[in-house]
PDB file of N, CA and C in Angstrom:
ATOM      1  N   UNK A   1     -39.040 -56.742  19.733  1.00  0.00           N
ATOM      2  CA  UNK A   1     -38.574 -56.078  18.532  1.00  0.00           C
ATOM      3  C   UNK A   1     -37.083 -55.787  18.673  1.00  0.00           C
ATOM      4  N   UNK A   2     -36.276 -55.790  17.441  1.00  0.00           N
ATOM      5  CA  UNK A   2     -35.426 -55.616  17.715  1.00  0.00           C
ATOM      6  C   UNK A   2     -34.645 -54.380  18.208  1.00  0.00           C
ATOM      7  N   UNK A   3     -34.910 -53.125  17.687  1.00  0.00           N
ATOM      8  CA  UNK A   3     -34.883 -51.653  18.366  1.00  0.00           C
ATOM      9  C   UNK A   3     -35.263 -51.597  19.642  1.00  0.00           C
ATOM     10  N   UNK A   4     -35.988 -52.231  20.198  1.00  0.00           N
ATOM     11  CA  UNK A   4     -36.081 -52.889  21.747  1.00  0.00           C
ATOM     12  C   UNK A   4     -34.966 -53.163  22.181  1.00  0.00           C
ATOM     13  N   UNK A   5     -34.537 -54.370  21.732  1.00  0.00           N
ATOM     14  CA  UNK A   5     -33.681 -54.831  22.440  1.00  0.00           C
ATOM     15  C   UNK A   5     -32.244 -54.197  22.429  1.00  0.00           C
ATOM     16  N   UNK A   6     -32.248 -53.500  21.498  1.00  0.00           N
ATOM     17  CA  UNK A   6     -30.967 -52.518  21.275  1.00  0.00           C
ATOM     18  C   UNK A   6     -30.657 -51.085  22.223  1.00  0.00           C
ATOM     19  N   UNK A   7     -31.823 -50.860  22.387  1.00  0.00           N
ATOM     20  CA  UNK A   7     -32.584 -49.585  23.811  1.00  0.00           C
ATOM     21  C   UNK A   7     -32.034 -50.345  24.743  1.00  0.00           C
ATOM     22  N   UNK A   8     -32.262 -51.802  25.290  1.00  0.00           N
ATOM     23  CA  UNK A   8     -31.613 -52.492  26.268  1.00  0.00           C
ATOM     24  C   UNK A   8     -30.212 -52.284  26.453  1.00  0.00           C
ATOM     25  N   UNK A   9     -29.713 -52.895  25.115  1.00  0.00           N
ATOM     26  CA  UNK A   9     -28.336 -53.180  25.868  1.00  0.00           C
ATOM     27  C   UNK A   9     -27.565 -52.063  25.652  1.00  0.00           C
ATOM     28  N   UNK A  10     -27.996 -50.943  24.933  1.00  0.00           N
ATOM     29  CA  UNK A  10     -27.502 -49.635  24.994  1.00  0.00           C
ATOM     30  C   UNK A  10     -27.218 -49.050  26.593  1.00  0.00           C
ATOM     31  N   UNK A  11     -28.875 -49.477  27.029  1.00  0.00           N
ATOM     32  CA  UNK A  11     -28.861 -48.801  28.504  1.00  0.00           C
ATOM     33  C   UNK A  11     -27.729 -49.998  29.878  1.00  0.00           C
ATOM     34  N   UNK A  12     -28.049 -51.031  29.607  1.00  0.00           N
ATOM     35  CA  UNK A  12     -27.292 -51.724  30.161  1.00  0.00           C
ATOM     36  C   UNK A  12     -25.496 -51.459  30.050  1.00  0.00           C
ATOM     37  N   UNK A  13     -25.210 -50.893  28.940  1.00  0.00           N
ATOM     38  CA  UNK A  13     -23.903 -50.663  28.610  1.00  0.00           C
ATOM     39  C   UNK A  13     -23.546 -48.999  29.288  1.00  0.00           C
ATOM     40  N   UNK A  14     -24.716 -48.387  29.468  1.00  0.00           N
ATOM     41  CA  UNK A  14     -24.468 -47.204  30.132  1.00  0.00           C
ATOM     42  C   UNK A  14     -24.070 -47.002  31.528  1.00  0.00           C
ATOM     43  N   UNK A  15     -24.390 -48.395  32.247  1.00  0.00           N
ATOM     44  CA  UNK A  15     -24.395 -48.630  33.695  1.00  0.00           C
ATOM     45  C   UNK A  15     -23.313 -49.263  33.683  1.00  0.00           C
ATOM     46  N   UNK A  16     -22.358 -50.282  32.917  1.00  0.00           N
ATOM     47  CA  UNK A  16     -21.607 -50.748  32.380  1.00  0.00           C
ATOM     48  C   UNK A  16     -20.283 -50.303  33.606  1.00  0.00           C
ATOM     49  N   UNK A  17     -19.477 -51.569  33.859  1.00  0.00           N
ATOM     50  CA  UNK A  17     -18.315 -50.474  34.375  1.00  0.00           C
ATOM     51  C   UNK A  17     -17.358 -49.872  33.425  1.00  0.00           C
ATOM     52  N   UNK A  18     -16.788 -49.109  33.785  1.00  0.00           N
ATOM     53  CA  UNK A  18     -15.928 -48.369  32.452  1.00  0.00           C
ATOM     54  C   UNK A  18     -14.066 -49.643  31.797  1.00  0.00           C
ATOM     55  N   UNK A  19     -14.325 -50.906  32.610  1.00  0.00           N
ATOM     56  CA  UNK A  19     -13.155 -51.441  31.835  1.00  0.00           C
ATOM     57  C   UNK A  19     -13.833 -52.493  30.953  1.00  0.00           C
ATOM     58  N   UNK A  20     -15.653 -52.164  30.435  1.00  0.00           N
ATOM     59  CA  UNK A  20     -15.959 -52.814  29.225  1.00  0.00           C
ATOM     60  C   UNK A  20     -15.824 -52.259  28.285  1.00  0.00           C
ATOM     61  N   UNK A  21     -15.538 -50.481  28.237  1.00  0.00           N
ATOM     62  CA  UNK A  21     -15.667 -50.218  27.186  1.00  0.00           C
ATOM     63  C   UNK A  21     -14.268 -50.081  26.443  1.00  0.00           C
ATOM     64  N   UNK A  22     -14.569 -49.872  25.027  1.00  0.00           N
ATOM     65  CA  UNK A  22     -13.088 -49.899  23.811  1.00  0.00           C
ATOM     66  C   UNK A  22     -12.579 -48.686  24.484  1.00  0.00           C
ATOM     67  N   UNK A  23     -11.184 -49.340  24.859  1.00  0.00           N
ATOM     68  CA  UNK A  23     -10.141 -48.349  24.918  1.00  0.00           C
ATOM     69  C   UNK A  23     -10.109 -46.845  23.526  1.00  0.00           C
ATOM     70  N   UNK A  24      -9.382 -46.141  23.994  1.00  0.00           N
ATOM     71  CA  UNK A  24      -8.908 -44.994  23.140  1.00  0.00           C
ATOM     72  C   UNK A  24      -8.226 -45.308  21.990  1.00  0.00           C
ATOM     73  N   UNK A  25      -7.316 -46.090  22.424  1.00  0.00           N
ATOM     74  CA  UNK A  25      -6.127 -46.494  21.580  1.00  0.00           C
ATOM     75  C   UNK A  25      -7.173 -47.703  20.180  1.00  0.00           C
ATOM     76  N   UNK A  26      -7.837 -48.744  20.859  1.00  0.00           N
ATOM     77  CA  UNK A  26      -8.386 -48.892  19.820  1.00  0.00           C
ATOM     78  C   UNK A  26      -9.728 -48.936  19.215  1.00  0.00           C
ATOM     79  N   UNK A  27     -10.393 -47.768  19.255  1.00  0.00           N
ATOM     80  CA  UNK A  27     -11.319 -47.158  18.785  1.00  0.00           C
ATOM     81  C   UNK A  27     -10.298 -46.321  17.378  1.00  0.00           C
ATOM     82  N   UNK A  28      -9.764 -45.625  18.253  1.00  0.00           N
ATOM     83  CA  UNK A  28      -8.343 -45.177  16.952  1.00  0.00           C
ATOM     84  C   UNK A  28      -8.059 -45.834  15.783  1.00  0.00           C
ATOM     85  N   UNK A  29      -7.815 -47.015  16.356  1.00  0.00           N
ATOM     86  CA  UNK A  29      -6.925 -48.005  15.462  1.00  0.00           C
ATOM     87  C   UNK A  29      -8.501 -48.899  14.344  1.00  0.00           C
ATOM     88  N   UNK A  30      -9.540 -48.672  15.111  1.00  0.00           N
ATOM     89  CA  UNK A  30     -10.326 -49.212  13.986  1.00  0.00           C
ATOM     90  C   UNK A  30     -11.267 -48.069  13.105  1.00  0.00           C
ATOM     91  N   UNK A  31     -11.129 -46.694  13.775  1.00  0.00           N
ATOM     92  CA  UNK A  31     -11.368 -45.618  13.126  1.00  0.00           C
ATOM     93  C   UNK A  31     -10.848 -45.507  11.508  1.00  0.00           C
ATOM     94  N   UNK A  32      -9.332 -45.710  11.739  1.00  0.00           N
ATOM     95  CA  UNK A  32      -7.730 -45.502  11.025  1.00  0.00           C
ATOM     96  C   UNK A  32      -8.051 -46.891  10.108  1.00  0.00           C
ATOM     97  N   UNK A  33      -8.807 -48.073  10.386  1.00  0.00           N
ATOM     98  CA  UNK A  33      -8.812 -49.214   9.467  1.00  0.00           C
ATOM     99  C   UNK A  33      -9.920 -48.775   8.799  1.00  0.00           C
ATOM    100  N   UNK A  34     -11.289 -48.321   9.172  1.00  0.00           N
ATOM    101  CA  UNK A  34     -12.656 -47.988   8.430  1.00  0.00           C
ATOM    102  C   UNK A  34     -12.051 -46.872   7.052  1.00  0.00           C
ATOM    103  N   UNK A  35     -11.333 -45.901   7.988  1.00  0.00           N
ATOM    104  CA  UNK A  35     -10.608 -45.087   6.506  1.00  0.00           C
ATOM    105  C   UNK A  35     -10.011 -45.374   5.267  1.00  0.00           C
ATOM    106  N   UNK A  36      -9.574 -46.498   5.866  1.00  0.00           N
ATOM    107  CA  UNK A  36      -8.443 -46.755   4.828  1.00  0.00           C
ATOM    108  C   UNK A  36      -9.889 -47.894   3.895  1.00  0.00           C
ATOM    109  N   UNK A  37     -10.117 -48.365   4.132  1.00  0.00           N
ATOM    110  CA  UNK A  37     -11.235 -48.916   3.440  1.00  0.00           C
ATOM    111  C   UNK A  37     -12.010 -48.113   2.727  1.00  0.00           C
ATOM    112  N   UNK A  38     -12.570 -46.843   3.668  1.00  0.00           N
ATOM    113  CA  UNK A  38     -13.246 -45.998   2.133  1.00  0.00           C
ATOM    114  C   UNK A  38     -12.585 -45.815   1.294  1.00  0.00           C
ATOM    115  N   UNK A  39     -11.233 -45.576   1.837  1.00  0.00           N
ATOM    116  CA  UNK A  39     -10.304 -44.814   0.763  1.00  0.00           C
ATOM    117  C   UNK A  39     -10.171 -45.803  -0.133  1.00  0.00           C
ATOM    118  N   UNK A  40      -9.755 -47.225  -0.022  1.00  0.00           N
ATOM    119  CA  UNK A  40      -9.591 -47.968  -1.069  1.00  0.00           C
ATOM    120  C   UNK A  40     -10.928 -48.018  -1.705  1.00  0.00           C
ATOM    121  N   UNK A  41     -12.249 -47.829  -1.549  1.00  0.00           N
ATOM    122  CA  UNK A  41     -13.528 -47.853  -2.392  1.00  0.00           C
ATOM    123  C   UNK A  41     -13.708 -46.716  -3.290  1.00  0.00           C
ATOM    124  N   UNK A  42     -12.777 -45.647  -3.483  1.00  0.00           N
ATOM    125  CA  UNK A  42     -13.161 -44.388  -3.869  1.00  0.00           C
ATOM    126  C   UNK A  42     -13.492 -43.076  -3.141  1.00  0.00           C
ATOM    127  N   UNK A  43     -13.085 -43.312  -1.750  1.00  0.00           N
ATOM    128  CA  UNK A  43     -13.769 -42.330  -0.834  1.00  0.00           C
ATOM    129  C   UNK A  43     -15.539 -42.229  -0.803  1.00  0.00           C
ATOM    130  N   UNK A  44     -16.200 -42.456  -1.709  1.00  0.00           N
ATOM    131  CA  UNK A  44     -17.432 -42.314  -1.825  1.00  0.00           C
ATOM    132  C   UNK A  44     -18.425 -42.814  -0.540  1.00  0.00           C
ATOM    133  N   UNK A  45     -19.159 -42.237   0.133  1.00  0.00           N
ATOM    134  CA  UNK A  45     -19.985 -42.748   1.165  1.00  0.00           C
ATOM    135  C   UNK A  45     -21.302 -43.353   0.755  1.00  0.00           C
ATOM    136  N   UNK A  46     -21.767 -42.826  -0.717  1.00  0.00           N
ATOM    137  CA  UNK A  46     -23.171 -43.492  -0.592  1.00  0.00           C
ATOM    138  C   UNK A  46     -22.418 -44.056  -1.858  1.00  0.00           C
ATOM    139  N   UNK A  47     -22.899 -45.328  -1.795  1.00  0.00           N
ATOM    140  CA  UNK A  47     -22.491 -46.021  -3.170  1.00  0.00           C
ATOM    141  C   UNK A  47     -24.118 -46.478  -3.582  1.00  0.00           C
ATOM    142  N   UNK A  48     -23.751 -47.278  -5.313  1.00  0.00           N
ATOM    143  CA  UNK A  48     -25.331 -47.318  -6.027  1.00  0.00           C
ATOM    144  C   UNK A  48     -25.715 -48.476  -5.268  1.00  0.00           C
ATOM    145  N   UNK A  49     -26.841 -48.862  -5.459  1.00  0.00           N
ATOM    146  CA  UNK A  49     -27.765 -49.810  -4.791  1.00  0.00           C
ATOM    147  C   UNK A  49     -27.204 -50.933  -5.640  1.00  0.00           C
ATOM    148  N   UNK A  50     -27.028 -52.343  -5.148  1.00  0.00           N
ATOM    149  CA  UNK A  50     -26.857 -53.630  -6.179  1.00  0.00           C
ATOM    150  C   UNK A  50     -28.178 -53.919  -6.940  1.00  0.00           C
ATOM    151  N   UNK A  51     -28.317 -54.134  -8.216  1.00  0.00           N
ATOM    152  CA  UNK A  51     -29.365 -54.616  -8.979  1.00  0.00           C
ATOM    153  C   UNK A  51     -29.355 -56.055  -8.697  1.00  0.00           C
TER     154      UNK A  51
END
């Protein structure tokens, strides 16, 4: 299942050495891009469902 396999590589990423994970700097920098994207949608978080 797939929630299985996501429990996996969650845990596998926990044991992980620490120069796999996203730097500071860009976790930031794609934080700072996700924003600017709501912002251009209206700020709105739940939008309507597509018919």
């Amino acid at each position: 299942m797939e929630i299985m396999q996501e429990v996996r590589d969650f845990a596998a990423m926990e044991n992980a050495p620490v120069q796999t994970f996203v730097s500071v700097e860009d976790a930031e920098a794609g934080m700072a891009e996700m924003s600017e994207r709501l912002r251009e949608r209206g700020g709105d978080v739940y939008l309507p469902a597509a018919e």
